[in-house]
PDB file of N, CA and C in Angstrom:
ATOM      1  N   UNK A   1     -19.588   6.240   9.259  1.00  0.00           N
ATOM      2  CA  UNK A   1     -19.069   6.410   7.925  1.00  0.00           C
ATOM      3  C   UNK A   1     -18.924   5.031   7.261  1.00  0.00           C
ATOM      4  N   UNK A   2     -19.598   4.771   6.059  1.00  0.00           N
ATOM      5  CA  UNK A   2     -19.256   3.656   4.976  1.00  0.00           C
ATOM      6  C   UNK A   2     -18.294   4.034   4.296  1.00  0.00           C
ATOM      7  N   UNK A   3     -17.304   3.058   3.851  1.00  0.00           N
ATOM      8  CA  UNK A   3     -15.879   3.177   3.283  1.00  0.00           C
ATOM      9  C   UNK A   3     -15.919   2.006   2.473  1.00  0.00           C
ATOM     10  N   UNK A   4     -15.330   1.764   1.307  1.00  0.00           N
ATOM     11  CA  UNK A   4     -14.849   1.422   0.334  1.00  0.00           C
ATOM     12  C   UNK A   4     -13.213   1.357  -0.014  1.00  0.00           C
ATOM     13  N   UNK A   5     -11.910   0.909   0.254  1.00  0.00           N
ATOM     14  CA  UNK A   5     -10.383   1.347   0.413  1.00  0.00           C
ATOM     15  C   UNK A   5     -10.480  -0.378  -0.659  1.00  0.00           C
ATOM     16  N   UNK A   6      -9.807   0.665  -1.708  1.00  0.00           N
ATOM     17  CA  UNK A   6      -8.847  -0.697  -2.715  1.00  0.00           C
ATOM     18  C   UNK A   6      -7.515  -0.448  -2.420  1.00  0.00           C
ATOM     19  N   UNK A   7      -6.811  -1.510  -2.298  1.00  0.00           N
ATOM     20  CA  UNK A   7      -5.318  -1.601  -2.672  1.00  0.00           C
ATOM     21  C   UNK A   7      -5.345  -2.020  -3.806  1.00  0.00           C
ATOM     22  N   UNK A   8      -4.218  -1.032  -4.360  1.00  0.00           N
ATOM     23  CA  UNK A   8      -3.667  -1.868  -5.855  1.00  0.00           C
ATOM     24  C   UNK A   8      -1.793  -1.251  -5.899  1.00  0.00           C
ATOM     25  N   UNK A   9      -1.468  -1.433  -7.272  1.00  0.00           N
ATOM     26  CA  UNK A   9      -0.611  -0.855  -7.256  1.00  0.00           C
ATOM     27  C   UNK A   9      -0.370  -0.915  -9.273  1.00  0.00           C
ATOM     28  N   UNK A  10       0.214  -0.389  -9.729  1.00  0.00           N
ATOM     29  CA  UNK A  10       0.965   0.026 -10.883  1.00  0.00           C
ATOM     30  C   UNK A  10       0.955  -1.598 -11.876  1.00  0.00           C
ATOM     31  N   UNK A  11       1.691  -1.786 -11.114  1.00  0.00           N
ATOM     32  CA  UNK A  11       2.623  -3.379 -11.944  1.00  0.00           C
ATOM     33  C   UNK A  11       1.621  -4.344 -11.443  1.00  0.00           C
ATOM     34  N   UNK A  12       0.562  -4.495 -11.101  1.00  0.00           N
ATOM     35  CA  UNK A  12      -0.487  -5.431 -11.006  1.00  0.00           C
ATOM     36  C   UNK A  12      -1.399  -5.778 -11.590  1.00  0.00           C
ATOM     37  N   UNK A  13      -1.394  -6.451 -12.548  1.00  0.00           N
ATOM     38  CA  UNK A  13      -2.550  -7.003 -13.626  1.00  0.00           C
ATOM     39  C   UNK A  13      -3.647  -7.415 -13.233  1.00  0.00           C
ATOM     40  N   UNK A  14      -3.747  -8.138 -11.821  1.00  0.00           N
ATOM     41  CA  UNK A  14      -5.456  -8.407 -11.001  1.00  0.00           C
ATOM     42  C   UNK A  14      -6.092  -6.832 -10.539  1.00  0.00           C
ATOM     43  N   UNK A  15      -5.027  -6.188 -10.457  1.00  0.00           N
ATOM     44  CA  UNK A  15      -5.802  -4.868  -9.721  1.00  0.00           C
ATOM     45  C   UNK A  15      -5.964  -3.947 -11.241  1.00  0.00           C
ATOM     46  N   UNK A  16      -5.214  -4.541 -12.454  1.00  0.00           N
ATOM     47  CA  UNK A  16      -6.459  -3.571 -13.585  1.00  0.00           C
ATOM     48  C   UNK A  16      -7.507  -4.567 -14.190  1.00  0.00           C
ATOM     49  N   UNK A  17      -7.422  -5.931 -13.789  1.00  0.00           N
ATOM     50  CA  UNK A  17      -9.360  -6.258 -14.018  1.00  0.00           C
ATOM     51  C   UNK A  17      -9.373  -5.914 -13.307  1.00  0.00           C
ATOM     52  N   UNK A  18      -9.462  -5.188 -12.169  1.00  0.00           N
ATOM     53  CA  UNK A  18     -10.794  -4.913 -11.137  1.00  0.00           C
ATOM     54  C   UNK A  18     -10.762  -3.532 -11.222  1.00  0.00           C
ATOM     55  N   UNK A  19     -10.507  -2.892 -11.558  1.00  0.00           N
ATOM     56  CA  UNK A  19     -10.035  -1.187 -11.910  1.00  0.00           C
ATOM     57  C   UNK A  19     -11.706  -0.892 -12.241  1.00  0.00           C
ATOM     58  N   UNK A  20     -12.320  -1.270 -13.384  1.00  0.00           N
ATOM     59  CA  UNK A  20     -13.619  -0.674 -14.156  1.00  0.00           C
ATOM     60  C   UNK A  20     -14.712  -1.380 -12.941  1.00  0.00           C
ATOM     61  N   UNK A  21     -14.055  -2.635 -12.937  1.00  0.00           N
ATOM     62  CA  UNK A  21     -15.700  -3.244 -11.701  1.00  0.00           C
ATOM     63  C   UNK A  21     -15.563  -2.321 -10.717  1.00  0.00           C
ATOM     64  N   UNK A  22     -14.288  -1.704 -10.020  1.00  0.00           N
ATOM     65  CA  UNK A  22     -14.449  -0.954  -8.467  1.00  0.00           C
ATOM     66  C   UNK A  22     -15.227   0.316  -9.131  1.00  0.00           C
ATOM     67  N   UNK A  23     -14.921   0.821 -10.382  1.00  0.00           N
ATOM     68  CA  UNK A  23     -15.205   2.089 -10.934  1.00  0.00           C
ATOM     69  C   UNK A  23     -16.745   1.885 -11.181  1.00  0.00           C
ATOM     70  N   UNK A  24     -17.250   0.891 -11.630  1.00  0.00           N
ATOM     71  CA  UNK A  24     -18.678   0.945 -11.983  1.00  0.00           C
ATOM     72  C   UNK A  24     -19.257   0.606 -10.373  1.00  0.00           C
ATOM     73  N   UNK A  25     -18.748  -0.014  -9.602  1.00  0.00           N
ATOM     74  CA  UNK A  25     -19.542  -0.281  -8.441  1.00  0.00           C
ATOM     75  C   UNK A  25     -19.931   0.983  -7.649  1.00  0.00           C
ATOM     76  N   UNK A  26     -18.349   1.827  -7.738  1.00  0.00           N
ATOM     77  CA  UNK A  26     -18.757   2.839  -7.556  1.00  0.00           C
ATOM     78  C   UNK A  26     -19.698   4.302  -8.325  1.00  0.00           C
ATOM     79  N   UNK A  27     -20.205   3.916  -9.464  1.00  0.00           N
ATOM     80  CA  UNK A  27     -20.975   5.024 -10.053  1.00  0.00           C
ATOM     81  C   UNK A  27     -22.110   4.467  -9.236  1.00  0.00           C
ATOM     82  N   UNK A  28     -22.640   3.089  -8.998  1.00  0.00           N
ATOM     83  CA  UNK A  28     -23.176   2.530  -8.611  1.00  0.00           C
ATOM     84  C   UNK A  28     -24.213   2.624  -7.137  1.00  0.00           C
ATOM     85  N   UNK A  29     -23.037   2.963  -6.398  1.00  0.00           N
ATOM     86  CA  UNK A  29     -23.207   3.147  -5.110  1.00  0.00           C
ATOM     87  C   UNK A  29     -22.535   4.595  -4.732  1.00  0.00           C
ATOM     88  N   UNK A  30     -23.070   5.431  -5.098  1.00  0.00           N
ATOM     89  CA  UNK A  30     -22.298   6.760  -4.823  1.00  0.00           C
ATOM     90  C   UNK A  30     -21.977   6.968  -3.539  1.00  0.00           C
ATOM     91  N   UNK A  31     -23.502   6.493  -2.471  1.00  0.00           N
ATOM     92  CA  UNK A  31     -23.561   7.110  -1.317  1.00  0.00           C
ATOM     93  C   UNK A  31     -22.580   6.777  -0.232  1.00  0.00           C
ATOM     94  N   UNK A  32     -21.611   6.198  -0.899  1.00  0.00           N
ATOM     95  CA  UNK A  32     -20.323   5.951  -0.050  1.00  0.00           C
ATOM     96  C   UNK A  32     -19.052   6.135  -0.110  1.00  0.00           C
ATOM     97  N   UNK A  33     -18.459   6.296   1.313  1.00  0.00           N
ATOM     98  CA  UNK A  33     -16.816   7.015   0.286  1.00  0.00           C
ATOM     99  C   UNK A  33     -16.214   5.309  -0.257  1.00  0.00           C
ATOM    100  N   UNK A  34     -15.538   6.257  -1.349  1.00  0.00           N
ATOM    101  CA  UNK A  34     -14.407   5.024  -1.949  1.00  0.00           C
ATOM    102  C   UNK A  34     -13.356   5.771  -1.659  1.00  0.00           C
ATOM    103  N   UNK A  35     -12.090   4.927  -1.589  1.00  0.00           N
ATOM    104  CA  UNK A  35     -10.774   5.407  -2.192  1.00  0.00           C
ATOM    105  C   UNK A  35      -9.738   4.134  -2.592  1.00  0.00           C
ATOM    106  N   UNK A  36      -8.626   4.542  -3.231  1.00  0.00           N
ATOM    107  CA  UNK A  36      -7.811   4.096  -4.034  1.00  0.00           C
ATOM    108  C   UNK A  36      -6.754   4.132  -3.132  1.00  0.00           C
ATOM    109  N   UNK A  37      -6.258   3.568  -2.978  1.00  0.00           N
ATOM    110  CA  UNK A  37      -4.654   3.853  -2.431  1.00  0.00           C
ATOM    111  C   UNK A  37      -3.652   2.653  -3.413  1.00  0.00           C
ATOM    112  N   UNK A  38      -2.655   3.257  -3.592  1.00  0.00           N
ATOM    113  CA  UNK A  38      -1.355   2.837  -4.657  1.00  0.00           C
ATOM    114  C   UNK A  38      -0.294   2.392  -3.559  1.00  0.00           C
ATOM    115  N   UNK A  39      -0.040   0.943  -2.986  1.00  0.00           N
ATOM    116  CA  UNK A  39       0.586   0.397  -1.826  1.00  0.00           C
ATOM    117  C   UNK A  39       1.831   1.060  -1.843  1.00  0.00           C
ATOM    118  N   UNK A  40       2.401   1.527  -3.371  1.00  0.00           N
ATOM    119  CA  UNK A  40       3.816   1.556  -3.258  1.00  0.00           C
ATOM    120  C   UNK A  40       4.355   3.126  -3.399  1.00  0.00           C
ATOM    121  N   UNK A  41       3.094   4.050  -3.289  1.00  0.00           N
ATOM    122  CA  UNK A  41       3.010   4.831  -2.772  1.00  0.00           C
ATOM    123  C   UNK A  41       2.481   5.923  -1.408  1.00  0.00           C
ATOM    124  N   UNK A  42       1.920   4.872  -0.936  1.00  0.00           N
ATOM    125  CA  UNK A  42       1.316   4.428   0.224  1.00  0.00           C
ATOM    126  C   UNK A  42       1.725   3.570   1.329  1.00  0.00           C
ATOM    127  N   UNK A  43       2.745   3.069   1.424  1.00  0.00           N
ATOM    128  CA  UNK A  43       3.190   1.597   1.934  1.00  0.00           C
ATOM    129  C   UNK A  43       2.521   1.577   3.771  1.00  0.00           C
ATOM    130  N   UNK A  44       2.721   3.218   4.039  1.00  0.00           N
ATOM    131  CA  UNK A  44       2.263   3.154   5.709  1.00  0.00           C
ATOM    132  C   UNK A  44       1.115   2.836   5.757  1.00  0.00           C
ATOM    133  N   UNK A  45      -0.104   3.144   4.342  1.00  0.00           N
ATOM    134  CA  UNK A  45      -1.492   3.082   5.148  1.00  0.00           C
ATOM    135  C   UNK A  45      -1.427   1.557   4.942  1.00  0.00           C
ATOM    136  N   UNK A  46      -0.773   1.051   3.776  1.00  0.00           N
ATOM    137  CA  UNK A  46      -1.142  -0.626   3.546  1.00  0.00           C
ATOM    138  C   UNK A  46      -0.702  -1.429   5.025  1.00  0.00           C
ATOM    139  N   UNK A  47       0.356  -0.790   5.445  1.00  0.00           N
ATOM    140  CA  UNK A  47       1.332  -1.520   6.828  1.00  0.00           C
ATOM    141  C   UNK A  47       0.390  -1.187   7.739  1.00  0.00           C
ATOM    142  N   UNK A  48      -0.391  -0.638   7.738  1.00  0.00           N
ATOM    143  CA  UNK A  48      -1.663   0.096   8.888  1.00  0.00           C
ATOM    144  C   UNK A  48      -2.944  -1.111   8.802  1.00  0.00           C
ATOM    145  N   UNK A  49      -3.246  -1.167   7.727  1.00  0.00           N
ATOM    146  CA  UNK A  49      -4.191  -1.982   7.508  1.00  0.00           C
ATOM    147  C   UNK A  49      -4.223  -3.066   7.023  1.00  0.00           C
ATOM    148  N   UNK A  50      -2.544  -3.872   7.565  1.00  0.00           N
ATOM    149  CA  UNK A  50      -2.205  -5.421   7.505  1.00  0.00           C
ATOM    150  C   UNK A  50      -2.394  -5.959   5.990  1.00  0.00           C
ATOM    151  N   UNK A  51      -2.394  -4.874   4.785  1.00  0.00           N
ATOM    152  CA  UNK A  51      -2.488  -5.363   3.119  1.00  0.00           C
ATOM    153  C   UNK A  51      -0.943  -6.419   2.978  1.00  0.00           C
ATOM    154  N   UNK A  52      -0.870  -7.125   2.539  1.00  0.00           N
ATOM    155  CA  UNK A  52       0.085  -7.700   1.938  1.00  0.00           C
ATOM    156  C   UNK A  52       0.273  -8.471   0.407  1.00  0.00           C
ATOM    157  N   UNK A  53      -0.954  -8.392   0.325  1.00  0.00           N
ATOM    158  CA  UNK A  53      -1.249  -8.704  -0.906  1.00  0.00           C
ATOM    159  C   UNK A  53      -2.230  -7.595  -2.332  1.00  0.00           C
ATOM    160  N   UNK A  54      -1.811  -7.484  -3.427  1.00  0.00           N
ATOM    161  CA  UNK A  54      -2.704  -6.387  -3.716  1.00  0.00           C
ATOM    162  C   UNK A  54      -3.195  -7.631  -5.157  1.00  0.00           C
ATOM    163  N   UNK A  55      -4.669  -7.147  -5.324  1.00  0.00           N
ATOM    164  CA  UNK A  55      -5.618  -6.564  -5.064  1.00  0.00           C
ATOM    165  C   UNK A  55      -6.046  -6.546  -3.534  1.00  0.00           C
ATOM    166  N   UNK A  56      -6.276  -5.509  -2.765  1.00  0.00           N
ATOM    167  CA  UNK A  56      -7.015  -6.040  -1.434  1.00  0.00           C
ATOM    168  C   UNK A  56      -8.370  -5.326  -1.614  1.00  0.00           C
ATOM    169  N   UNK A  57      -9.136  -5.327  -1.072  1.00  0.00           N
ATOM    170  CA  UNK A  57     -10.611  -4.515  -1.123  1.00  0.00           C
ATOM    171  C   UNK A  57     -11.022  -4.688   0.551  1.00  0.00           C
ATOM    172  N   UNK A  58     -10.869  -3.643   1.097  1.00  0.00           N
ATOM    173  CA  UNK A  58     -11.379  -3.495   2.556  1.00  0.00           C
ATOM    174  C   UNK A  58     -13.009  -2.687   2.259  1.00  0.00           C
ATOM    175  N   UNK A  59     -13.512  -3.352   3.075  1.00  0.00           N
ATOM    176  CA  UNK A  59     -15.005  -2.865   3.386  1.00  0.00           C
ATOM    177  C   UNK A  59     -15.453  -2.555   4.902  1.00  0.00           C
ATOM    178  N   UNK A  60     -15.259  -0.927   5.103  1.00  0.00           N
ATOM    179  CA  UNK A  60     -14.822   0.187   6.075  1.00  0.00           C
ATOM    180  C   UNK A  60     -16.577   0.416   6.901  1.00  0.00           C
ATOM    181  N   UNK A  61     -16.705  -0.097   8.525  1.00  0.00           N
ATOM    182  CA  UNK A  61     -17.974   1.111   8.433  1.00  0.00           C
ATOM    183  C   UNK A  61     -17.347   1.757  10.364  1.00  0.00           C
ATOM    184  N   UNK A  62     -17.670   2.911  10.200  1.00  0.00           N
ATOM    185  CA  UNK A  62     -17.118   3.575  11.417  1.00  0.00           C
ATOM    186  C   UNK A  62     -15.986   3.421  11.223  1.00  0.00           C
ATOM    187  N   UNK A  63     -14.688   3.718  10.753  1.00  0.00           N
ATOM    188  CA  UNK A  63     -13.209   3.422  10.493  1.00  0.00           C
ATOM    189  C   UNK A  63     -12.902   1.873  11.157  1.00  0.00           C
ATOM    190  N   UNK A  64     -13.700   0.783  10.961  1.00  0.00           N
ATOM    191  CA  UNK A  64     -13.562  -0.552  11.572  1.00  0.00           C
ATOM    192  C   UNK A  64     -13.771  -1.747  10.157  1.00  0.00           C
ATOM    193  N   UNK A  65     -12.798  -2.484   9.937  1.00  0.00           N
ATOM    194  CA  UNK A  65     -12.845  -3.423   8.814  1.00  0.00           C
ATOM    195  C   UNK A  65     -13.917  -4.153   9.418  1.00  0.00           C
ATOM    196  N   UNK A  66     -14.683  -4.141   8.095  1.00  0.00           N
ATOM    197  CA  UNK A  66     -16.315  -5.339   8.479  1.00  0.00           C
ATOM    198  C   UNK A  66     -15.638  -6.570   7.516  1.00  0.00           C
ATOM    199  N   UNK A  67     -14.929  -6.305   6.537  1.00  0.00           N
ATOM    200  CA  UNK A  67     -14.528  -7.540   5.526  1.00  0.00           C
ATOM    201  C   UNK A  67     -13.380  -6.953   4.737  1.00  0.00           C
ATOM    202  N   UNK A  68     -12.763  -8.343   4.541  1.00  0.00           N
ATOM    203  CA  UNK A  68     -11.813  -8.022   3.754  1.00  0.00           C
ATOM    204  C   UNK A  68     -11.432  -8.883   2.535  1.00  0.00           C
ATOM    205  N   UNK A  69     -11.165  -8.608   1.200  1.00  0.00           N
ATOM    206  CA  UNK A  69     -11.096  -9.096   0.054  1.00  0.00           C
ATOM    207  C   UNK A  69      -9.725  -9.238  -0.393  1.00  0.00           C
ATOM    208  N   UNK A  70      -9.236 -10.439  -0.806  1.00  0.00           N
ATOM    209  CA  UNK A  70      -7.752 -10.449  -0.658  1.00  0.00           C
ATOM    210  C   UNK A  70      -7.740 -11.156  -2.567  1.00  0.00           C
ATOM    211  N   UNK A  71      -7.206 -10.581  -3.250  1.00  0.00           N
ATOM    212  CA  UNK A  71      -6.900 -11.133  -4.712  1.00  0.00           C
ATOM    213  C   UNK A  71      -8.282 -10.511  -5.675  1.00  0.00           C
ATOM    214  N   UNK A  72      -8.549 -11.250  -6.749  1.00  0.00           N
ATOM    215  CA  UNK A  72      -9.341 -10.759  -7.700  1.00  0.00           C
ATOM    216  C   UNK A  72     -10.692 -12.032  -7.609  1.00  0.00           C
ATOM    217  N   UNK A  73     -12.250 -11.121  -7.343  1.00  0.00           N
ATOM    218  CA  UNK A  73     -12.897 -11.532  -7.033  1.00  0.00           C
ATOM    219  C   UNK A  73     -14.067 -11.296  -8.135  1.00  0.00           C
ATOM    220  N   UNK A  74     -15.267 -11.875  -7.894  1.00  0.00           N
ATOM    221  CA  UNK A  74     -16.617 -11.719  -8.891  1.00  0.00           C
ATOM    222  C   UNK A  74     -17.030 -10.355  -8.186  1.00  0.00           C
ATOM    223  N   UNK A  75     -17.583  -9.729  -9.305  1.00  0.00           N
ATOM    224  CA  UNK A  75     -18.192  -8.422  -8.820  1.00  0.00           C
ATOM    225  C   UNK A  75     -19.579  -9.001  -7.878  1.00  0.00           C
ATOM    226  N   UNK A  76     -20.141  -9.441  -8.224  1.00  0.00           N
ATOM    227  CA  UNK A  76     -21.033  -9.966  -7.287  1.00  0.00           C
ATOM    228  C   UNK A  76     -20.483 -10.048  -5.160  1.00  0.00           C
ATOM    229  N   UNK A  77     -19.280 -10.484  -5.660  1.00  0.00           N
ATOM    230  CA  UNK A  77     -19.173 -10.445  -4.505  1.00  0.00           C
ATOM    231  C   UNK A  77     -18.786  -9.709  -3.277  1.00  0.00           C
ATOM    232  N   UNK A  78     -18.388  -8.393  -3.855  1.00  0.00           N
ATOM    233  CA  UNK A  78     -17.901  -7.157  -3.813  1.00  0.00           C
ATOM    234  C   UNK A  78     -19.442  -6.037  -3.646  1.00  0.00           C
ATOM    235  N   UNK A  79     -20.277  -6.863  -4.668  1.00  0.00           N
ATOM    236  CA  UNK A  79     -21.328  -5.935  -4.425  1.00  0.00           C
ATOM    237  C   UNK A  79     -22.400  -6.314  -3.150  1.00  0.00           C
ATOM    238  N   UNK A  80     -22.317  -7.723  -2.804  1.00  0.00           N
ATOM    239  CA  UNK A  80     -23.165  -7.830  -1.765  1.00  0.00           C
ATOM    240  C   UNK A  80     -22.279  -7.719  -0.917  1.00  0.00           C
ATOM    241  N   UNK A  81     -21.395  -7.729  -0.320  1.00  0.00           N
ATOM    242  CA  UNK A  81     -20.794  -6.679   0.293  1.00  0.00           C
ATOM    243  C   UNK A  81     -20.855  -5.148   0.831  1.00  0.00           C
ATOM    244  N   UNK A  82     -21.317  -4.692  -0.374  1.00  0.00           N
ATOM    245  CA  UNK A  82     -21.609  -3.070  -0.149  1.00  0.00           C
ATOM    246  C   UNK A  82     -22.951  -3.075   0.119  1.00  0.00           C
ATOM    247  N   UNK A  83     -23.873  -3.591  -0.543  1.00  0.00           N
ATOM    248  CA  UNK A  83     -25.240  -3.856   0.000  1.00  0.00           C
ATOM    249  C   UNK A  83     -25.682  -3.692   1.345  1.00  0.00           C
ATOM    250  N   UNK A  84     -24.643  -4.827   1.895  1.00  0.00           N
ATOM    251  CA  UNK A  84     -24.434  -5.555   3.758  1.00  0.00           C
ATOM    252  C   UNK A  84     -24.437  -4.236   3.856  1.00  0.00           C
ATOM    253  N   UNK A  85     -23.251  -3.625   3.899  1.00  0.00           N
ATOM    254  CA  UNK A  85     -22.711  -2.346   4.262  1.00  0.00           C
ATOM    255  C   UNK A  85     -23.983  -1.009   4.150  1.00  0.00           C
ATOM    256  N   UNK A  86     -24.493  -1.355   3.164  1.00  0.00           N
ATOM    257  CA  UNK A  86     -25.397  -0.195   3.153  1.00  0.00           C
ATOM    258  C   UNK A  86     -26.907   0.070   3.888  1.00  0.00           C
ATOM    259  N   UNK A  87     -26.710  -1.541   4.169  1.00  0.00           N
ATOM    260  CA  UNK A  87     -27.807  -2.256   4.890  1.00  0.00           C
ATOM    261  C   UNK A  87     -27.800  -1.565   6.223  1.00  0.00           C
ATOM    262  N   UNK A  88     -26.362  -1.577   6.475  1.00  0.00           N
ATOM    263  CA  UNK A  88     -26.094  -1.735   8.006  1.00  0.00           C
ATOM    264  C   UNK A  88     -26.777  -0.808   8.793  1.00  0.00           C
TER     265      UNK A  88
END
């Protein structure tokens, strides 16, 4: 399984620029799951998957972190990322 997991949360201004780039990456790349998780409604999966900072962007294959994205990044770099991933 390819995975896609953003952290964000509400009161975070880096995680709404990246809101439309995760959204277009994903029209983009359909053939993979995405999801959203809201830390502060979520706090166990973030405490699960060592987030402490939001924006995070985990890049998932077999339920195993291949990379991890910590703050607000170039879409570019997010997309070769998924590429790798799709490569794999």
């Amino acid at each position: 399984m390819k995975k896609v997991m953003r952290f964000t949360a509400s009161w975070c201004g880096p995680c709404k620029v990246l809101t439309p780039v995760m959204e277009k990456l994903q029209e983009d790349y359909g053939s993979i799951q995405w999801e959203t998780i809201d830390v502060d409604r979520a706090p166990h999966t973030a405490v699960a998957y060592e987030v402490r900072t939001v924006p995070t962007v985990l890049i998932l294959q077999n339920d195993n972190v291949i990379k991890k994205f910590v703050g607000l990044n170039p879409k570019t770099t997010y997309e070769e990322a998924i590429k790798e991933l799709i490569d794999a």
